[in-house]
Protein backbone atom coordinates (compact mmCIF):
# COMPACT_ATOMS: atom_id res chain seq x y z
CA UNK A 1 14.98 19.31 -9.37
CA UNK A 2 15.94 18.62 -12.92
CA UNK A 3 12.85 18.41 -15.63
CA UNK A 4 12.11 14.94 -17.53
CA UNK A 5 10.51 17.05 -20.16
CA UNK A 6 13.16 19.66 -21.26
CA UNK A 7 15.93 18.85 -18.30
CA UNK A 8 15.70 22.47 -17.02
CA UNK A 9 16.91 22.59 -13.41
CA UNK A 10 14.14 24.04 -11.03
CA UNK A 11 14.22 25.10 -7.35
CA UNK A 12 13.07 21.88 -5.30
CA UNK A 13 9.88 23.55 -4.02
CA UNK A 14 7.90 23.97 -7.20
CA UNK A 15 5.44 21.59 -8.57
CA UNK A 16 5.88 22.50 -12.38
CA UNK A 17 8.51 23.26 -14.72
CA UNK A 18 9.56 26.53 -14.60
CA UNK A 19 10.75 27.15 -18.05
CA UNK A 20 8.09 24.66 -19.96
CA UNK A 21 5.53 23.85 -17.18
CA UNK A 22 5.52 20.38 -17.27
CA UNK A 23 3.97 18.71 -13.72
CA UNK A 24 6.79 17.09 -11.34
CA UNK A 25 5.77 13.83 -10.52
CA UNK A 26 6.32 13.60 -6.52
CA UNK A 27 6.82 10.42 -4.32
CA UNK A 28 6.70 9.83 -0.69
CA UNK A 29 9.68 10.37 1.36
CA UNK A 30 8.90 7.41 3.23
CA UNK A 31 8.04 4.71 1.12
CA UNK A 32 8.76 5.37 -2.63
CA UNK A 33 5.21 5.56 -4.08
CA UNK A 34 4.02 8.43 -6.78
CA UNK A 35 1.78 10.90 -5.27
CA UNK A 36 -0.34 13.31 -7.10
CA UNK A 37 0.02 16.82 -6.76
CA UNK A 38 -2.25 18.32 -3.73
CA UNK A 39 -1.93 15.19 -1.85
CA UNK A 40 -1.88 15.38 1.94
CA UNK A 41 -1.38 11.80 2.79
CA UNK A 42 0.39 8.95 1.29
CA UNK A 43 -2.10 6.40 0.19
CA UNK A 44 0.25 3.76 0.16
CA UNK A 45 1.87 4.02 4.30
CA UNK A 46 -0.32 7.42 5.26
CA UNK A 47 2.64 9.45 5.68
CA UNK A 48 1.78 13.10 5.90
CA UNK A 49 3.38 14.82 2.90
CA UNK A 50 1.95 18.33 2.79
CA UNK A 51 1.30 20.63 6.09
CA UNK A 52 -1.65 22.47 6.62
CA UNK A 53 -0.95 26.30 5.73
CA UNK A 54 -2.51 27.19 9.82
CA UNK A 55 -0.07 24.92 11.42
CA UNK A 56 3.04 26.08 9.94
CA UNK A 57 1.75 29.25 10.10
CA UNK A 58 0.96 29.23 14.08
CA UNK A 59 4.57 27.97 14.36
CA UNK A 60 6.29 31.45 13.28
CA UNK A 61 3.96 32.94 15.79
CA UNK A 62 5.66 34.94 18.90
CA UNK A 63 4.78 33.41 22.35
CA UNK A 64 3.01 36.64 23.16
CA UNK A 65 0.47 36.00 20.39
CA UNK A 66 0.01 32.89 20.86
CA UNK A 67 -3.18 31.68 22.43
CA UNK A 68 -2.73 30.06 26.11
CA UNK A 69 -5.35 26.94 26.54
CA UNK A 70 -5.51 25.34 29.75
C-alpha cells in the first residue's frame, strides 16, 4: 500500500505509514465506503471487516484441542 503523505510503499496489513506514520484511510471491500480505523462493521452495507482475535485464533487450533459441544 503506497502512502498519500510521503508515497512510501508499506506492507498491506498495516494501518499507518511506516516511514512517516501517517493513518491509511481504509474502505470496505464490499461496497466502497471509508471506514475508520478499529471498525468491525461497515456502517454503510454491515459487512464484517475486522475478525475477532478468538475466532481466528480457535481456527489454528488442532482437532485434539478443540472443544467437542454436542
Amino acid at each position: 500500500m503506497r502512502c498519500s503523505s510521503c508515497q512510501t510503499e508499506n506492507r498491506n496489513e498495516v494501518r499507518f505509514c511506516e516511514e512517516c506514520g501517517a493513518p491509511f484511510a481504509r474502505s470496505c471491500p464490499r461496497c466502497g465506503t471509508e471506514v475508520q480505523p478499529g471498525t468491525r462493521f461497515c456502517g454503510e452495507c454491515g459487512t464484517q471487516l475486522l475478525e475477532r482475535p478468538a475466532a481466528a485464533a480457535d481456527r489454528d487450533l488442532p482437532d485434539s484441542e478443540r472443544k467437542r459441544v454436542t
